[in-house]
C-alpha atoms as a PDB file:
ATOM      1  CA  UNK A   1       0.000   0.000   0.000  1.00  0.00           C
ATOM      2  CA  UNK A   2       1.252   3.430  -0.637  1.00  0.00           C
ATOM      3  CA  UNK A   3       0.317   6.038   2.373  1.00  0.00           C
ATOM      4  CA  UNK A   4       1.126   9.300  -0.469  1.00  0.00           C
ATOM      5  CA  UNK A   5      -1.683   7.621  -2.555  1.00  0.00           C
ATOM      6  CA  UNK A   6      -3.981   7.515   0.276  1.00  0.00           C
ATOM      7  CA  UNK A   7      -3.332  10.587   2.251  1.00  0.00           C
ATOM      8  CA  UNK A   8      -4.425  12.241  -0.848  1.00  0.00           C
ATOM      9  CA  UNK A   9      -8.077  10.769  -0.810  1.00  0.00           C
ATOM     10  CA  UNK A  10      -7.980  11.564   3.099  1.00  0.00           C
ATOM     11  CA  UNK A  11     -10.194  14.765   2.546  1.00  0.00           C
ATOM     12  CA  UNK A  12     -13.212  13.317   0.821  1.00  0.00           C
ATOM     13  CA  UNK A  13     -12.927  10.862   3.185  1.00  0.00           C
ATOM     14  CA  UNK A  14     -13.066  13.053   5.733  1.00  0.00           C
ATOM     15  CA  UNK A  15     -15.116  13.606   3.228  1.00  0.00           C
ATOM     16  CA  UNK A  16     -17.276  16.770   4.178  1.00  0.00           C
ATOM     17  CA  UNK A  17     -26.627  25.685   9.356  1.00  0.00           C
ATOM     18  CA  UNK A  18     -33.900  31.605  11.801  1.00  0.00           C
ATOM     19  CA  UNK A  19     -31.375  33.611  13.006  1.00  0.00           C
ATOM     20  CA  UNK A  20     -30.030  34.771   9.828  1.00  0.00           C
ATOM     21  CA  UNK A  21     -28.334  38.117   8.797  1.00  0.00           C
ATOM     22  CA  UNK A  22     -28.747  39.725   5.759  1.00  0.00           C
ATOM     23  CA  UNK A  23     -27.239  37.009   3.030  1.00  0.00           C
ATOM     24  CA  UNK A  24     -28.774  33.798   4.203  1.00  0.00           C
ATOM     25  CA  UNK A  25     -32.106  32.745   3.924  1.00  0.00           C
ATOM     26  CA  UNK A  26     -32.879  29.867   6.157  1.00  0.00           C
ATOM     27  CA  UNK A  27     -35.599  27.098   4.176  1.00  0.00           C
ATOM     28  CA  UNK A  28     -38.771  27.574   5.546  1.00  0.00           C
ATOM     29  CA  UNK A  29     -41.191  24.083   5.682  1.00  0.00           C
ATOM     30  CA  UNK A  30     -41.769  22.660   2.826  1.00  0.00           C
ATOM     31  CA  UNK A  31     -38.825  24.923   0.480  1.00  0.00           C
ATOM     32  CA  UNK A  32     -35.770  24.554  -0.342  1.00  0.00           C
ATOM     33  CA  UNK A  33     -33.439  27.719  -0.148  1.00  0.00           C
ATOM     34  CA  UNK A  34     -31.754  28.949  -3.474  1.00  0.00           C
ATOM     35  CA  UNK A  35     -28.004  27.880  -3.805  1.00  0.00           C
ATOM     36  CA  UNK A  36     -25.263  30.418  -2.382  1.00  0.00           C
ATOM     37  CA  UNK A  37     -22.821  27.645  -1.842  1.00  0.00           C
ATOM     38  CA  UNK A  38     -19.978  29.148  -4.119  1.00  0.00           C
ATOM     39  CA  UNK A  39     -21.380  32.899  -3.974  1.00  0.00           C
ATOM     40  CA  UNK A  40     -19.326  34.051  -1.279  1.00  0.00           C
ATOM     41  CA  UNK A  41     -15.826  33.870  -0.255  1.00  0.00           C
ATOM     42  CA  UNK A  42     -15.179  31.934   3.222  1.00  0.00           C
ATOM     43  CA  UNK A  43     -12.561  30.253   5.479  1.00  0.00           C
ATOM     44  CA  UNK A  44     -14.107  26.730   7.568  1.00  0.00           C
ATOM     45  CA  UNK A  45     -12.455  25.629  10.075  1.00  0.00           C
ATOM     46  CA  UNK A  46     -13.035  22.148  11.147  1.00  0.00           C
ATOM     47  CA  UNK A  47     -11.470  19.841  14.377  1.00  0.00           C
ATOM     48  CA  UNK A  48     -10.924  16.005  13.479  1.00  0.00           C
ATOM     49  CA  UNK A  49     -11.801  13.723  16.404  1.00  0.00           C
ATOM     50  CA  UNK A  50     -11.290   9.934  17.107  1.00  0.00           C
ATOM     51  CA  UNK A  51     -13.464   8.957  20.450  1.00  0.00           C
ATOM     52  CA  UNK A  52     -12.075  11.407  22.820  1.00  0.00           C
ATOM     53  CA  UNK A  53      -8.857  12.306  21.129  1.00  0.00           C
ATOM     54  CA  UNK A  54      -8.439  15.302  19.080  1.00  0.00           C
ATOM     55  CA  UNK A  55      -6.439  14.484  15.825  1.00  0.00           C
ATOM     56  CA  UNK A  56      -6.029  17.533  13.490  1.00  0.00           C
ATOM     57  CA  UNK A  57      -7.682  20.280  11.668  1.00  0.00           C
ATOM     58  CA  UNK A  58      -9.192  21.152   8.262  1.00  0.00           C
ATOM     59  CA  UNK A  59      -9.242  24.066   6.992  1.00  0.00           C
ATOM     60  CA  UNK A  60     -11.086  24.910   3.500  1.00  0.00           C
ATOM     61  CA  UNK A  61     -11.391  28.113   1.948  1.00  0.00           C
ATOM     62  CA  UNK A  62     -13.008  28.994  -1.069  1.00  0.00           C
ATOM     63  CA  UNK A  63     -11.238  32.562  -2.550  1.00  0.00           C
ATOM     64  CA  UNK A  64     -14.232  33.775  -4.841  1.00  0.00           C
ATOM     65  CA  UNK A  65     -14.756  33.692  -8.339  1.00  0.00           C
ATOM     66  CA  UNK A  66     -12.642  34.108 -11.261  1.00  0.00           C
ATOM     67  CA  UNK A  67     -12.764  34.621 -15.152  1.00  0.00           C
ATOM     68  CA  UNK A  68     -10.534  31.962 -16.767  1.00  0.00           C
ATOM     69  CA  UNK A  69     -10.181  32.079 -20.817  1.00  0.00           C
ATOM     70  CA  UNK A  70     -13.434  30.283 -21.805  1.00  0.00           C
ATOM     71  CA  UNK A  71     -15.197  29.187 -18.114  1.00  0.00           C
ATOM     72  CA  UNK A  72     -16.183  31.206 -15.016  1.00  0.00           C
ATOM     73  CA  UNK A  73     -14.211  29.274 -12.041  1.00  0.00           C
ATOM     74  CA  UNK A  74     -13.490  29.318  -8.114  1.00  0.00           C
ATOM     75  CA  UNK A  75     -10.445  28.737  -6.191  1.00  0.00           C
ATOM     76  CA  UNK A  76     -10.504  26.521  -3.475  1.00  0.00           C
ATOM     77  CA  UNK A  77      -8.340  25.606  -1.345  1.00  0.00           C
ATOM     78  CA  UNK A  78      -7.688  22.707   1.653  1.00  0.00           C
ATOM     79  CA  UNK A  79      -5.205  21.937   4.430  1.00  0.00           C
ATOM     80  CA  UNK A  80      -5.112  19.396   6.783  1.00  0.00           C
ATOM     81  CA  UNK A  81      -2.622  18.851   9.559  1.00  0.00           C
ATOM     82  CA  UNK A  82      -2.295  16.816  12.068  1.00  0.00           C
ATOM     83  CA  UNK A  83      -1.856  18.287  16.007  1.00  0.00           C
ATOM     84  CA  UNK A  84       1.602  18.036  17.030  1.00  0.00           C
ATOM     85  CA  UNK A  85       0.509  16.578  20.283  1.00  0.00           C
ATOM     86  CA  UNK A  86      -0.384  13.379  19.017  1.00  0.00           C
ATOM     87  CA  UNK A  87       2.755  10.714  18.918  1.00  0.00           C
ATOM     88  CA  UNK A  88       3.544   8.803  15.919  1.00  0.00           C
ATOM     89  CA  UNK A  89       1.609  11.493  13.445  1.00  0.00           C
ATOM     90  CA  UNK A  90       2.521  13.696  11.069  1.00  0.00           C
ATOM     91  CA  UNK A  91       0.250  14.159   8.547  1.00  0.00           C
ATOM     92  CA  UNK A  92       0.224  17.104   6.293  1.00  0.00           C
ATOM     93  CA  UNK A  93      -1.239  18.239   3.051  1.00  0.00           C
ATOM     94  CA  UNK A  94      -2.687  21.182   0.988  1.00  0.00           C
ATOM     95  CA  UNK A  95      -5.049  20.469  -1.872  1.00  0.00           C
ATOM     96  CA  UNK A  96      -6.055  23.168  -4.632  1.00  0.00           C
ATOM     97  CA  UNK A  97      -8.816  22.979  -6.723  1.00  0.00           C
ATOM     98  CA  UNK A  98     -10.252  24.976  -9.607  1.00  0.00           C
ATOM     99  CA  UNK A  99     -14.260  24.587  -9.663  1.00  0.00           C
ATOM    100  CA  UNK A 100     -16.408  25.887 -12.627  1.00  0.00           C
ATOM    101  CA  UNK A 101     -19.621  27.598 -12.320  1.00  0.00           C
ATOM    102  CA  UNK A 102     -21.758  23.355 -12.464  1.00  0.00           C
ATOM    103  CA  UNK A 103     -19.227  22.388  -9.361  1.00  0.00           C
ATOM    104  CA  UNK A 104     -16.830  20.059 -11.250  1.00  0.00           C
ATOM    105  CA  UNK A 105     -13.356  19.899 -10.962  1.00  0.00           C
ATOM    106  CA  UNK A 106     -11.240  22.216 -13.969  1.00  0.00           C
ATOM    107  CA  UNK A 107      -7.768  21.269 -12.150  1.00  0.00           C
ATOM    108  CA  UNK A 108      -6.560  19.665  -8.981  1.00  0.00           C
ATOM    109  CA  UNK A 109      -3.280  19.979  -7.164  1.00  0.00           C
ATOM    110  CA  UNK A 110      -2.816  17.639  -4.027  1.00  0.00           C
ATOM    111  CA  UNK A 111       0.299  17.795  -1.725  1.00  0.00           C
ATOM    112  CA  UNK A 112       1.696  16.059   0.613  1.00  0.00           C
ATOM    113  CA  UNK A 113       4.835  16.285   3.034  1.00  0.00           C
ATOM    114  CA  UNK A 114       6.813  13.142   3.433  1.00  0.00           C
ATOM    115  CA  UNK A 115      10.204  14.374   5.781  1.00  0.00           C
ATOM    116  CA  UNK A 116      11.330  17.613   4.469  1.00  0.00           C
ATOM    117  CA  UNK A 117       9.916  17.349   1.342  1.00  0.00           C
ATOM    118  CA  UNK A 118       6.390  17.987  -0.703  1.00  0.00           C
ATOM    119  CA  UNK A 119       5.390  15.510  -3.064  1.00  0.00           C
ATOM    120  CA  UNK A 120       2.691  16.370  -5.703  1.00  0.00           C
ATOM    121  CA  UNK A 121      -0.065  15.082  -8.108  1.00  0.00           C
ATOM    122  CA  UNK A 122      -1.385  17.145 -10.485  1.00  0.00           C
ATOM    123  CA  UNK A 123      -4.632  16.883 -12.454  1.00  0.00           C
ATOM    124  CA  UNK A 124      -6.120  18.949 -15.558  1.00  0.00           C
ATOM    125  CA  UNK A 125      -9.512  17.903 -16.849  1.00  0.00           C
ATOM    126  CA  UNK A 126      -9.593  18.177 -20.546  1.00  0.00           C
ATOM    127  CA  UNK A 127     -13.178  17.199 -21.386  1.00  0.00           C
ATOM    128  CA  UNK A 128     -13.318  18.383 -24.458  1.00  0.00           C
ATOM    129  CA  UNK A 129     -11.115  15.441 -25.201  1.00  0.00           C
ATOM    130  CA  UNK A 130     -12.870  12.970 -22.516  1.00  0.00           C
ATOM    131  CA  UNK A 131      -9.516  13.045 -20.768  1.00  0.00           C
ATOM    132  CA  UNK A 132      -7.455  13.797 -17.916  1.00  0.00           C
ATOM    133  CA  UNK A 133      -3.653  14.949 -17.687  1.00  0.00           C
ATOM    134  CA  UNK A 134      -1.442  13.559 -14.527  1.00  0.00           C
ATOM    135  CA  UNK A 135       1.589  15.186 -13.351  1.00  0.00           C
ATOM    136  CA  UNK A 136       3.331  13.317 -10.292  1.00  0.00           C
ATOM    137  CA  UNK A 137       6.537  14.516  -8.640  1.00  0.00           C
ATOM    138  CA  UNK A 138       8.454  15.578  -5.838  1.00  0.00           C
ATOM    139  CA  UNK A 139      10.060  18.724  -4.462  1.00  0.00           C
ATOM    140  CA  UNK A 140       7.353  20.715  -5.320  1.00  0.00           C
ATOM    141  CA  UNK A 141       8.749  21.111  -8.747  1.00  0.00           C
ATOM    142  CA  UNK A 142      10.884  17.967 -10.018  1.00  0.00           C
ATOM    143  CA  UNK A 143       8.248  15.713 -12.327  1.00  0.00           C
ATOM    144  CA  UNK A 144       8.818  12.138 -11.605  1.00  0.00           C
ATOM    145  CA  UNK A 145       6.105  10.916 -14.009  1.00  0.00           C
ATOM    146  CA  UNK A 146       3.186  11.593 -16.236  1.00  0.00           C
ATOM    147  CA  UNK A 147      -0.087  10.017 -16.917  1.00  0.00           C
ATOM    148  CA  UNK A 148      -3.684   9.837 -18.848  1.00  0.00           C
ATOM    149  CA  UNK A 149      -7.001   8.990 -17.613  1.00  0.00           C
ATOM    150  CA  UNK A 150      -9.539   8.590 -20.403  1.00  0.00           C
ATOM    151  CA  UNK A 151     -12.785   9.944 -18.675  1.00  0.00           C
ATOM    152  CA  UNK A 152     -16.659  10.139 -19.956  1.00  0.00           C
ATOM    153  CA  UNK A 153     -18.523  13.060 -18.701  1.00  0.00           C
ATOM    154  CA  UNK A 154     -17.361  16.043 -15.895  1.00  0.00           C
ATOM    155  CA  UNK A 155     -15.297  14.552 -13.194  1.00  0.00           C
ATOM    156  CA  UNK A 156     -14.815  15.864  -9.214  1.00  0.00           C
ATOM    157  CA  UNK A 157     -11.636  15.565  -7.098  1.00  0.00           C
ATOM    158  CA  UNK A 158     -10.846  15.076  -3.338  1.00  0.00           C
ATOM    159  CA  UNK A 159     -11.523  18.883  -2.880  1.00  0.00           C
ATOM    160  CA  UNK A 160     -14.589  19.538  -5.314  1.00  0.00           C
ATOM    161  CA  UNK A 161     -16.610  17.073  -4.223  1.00  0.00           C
ATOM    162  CA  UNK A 162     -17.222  18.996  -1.117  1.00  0.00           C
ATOM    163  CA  UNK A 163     -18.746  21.584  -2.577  1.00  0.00           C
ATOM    164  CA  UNK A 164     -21.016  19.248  -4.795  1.00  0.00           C
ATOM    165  CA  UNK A 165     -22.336  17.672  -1.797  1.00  0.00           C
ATOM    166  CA  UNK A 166     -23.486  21.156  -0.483  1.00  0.00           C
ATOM    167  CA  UNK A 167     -24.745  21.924  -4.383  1.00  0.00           C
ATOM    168  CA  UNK A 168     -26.684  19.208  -4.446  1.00  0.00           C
ATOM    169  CA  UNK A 169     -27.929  19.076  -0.426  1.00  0.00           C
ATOM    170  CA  UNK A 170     -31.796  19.202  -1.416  1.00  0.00           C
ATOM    171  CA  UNK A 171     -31.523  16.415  -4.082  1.00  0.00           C
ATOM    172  CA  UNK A 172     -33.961  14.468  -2.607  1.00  0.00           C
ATOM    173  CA  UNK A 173     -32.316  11.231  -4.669  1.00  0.00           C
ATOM    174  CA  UNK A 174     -29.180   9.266  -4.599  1.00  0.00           C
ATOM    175  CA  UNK A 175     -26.213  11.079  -7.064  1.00  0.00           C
ATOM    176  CA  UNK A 176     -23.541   9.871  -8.407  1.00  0.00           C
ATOM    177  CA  UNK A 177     -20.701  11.695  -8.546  1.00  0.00           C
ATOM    178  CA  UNK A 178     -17.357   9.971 -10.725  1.00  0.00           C
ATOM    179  CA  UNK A 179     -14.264  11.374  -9.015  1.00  0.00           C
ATOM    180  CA  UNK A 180     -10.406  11.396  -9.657  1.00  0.00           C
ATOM    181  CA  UNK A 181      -8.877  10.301  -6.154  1.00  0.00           C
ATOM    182  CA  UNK A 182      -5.240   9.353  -5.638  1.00  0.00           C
ATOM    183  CA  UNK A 183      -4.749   9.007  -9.728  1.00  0.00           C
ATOM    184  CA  UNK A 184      -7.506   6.680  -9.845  1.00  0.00           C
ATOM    185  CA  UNK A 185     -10.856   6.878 -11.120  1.00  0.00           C
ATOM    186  CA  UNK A 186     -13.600   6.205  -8.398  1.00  0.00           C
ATOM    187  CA  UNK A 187     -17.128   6.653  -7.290  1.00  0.00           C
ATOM    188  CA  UNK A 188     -19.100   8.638  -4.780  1.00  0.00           C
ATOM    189  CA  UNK A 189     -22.884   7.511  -4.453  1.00  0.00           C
ATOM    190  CA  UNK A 190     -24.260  10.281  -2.245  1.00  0.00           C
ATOM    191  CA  UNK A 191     -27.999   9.661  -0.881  1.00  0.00           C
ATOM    192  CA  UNK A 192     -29.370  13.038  -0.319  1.00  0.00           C
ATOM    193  CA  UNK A 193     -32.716  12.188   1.373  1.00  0.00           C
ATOM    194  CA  UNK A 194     -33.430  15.448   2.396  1.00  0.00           C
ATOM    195  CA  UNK A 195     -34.356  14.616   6.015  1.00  0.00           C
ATOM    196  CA  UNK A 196     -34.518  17.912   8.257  1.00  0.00           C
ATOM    197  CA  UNK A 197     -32.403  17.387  11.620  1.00  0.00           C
ATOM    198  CA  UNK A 198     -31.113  19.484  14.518  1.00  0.00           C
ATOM    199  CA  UNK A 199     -27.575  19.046  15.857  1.00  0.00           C
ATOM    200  CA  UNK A 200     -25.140  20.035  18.255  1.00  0.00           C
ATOM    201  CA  UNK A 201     -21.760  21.318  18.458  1.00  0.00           C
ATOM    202  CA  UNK A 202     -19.195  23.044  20.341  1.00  0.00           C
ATOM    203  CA  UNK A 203     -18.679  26.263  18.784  1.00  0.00           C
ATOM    204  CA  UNK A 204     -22.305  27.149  18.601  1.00  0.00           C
ATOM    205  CA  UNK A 205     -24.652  27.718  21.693  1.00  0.00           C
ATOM    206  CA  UNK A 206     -27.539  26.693  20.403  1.00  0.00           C
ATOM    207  CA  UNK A 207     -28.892  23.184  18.520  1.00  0.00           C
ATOM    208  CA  UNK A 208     -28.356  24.037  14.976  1.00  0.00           C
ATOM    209  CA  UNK A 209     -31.070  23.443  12.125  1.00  0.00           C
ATOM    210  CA  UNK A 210     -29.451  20.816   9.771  1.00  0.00           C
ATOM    211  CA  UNK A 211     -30.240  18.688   6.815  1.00  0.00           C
ATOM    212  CA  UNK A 212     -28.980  14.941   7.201  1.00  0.00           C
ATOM    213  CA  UNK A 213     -27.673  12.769   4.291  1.00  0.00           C
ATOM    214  CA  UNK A 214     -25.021   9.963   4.023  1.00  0.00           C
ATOM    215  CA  UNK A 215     -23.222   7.862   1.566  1.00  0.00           C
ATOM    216  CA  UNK A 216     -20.474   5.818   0.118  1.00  0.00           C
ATOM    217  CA  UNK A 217     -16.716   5.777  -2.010  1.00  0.00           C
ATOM    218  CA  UNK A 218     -15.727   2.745  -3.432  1.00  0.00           C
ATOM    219  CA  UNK A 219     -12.650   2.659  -2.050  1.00  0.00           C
ATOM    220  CA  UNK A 220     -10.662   2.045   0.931  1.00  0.00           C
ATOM    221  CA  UNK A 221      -9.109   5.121   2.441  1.00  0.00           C
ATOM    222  CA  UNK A 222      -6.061   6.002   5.329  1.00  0.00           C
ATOM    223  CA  UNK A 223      -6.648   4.522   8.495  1.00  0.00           C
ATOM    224  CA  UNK A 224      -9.055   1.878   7.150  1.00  0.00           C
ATOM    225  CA  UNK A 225     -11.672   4.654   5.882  1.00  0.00           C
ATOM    226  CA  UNK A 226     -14.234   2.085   4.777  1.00  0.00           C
ATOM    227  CA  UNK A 227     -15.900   4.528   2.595  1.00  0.00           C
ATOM    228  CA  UNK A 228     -19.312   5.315   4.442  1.00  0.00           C
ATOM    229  CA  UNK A 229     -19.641   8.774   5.410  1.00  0.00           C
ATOM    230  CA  UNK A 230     -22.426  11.049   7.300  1.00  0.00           C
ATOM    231  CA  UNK A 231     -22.962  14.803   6.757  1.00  0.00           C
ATOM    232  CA  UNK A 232     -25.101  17.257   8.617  1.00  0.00           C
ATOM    233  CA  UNK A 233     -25.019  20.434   6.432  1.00  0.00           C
ATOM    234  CA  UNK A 234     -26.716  24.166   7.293  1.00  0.00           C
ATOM    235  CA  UNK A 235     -30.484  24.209   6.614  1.00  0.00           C
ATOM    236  CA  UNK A 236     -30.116  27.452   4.717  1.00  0.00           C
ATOM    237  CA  UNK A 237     -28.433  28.530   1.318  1.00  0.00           C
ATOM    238  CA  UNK A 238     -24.796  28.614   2.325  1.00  0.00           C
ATOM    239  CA  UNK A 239     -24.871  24.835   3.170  1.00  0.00           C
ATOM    240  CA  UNK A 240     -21.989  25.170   5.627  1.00  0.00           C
ATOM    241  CA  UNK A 241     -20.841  21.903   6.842  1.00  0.00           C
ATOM    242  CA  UNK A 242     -21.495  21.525  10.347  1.00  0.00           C
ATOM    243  CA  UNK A 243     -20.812  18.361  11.125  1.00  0.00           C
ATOM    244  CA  UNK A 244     -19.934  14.763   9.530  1.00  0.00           C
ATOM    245  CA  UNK A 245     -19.027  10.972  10.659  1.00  0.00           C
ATOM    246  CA  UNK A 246     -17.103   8.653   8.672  1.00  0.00           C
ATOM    247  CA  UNK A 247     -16.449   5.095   9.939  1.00  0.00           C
ATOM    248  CA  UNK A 248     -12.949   3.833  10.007  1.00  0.00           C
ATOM    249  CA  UNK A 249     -11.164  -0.465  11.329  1.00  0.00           C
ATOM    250  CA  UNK A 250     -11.408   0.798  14.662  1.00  0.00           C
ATOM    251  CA  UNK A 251     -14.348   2.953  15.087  1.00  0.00           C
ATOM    252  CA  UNK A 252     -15.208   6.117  14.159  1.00  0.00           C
ATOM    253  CA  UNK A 253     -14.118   9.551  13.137  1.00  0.00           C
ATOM    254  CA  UNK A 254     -16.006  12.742  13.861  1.00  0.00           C
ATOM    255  CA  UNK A 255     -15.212  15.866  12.292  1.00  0.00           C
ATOM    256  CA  UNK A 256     -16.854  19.124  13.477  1.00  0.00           C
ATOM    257  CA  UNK A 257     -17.131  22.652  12.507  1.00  0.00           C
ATOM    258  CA  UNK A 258     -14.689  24.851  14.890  1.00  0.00           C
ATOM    259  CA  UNK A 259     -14.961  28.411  13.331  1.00  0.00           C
ATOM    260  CA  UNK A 260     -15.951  30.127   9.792  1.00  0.00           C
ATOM    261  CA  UNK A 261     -15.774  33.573   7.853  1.00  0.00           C
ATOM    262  CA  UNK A 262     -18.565  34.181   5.256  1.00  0.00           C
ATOM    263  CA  UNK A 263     -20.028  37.332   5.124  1.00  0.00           C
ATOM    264  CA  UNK A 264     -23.549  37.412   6.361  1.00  0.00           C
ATOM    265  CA  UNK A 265     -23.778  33.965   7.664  1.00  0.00           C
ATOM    266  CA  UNK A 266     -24.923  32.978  10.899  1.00  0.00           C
ATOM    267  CA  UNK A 267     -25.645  28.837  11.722  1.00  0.00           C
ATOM    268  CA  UNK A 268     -29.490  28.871  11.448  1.00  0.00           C
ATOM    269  CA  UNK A 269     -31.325  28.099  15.288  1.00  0.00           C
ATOM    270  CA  UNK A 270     -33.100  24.514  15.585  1.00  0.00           C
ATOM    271  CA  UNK A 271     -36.679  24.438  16.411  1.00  0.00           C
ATOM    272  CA  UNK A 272     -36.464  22.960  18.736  1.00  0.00           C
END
């Protein structure tokens, strides 16, 4: 098994909120809010927990949109490190990801430090010629290797596909979502049932109106990541993440919403 390989599909396995300022609008009964998932520029924090044992953190942030040549796109962007109280870790990684306007992947970057050193993968979707173009290497900068997927159709990464999860929150169906994960083609079957749910957290003082969905990648992840994953997302039209559950050989790992930026957001207040 190769840990680089499978520290890089660590975030989607990790895979991943009426008190509402001006900006959100929280769904009333029976509607689903419009989408403002990519709208807005903002920083998530998020704590990664095993039982009682704080891991690491998360941190996404999504830097607004941009023009490219013949696509509107977003910059994203995802680090994960590992606390430096816990003995025999070190895990660290930064992924990038370009995002069009439909929330697919345009380009993926994924990075990982092994010693001293960064070593990189490298995706860019080309779907006008149902492929996609793999640069592996080391140092940041020396290219050890290059590759070709053939792909049908748009395509997500480790980074994108949180942001289609939140797209697609009020589905009401099971989606499928084809992703490139660890320079491998796989498969996220998300089942978006659109049950309403309350749920709490630390960094909020209230119970926090949520909507509840779950799901599955078909493949085996670090630390035994079987694939199964639970989200609680905001019940409003940011989506934020609050809080998800993914099962791993040993049990299971929670990770939790610590602290955000987004202009005019505020988690939306259970009904308690």
């Amino acid at each position: 098994m190769n840990p680089l390989k499978y520290r890089r599909g660590l975030l989607p396995a990790l895979l991943f909120l009426s008190f509402a300022l001006p900006g959100t609008l929280r769904a009333q009964a029976g509607a689903t809010p419009a989408s403002r998932v990519m709208a807005e520029t903002e920083d998530l924090i998020y704590n990664v927990r095993y039982t009682f044992v704080d891991l690491g953190q998360v941190r996404i942030r999504n830097y607004g949109r941009e023009k490219k040549v013949s696509f509107h796109a977003y910059e994203t962007r995802a680090n994960i490190d590992s606390y430096k109280s816990i003995p025999f870790v070190d895990l660290h990684a930064i992924f990038l990801s370009t995002i069009d306007s439909a929330v697919y992947s345009r380009a993926f970057t994924g990075k990982v430090k092994q010693d001293d050193s960064w070593d990189y993968a490298r995706y860019h979707f080309e779907y006008d010629r149902e492929r996609v173009l793999i640069e592996k290497g080391n140092r940041d900068t020396v290219v050890s290797q290059w590759d070709t997927l053939n792909v049908k159709g748009a395509q997500q990464d480790g980074l994108s596909l949180f942001y289609f999860a939140r797209e697609h929150l009020y589905a009401g169906r099971t989606l499928h979502a084809p992703a490139i994960v660890a320079e491998k083609p796989v498969n996220a079957y998300i089942n978006f049932v659109n049950k309403h749910d309350e749920v709490e957290i630390d960094a909020i003082e209230y119970p926090v109106d949520v909507v509840y969905f779950d799901g599955n990648l078909d493949f085996t992840g670090i630390f035994g990541l079987n694939g199964y994953f639970e989200g609680w997302f905001s019940n409003d039209e940011a989506r934020i993440p609050i809080l998800a559950k993914m099962k791993v050989l040993i049990g299971s790992v929670t990770i939790e919403l610590m602290s955000w930026k987004r202009q005019g957001w505020t988690p939306p207040r259970g009904r308690g």
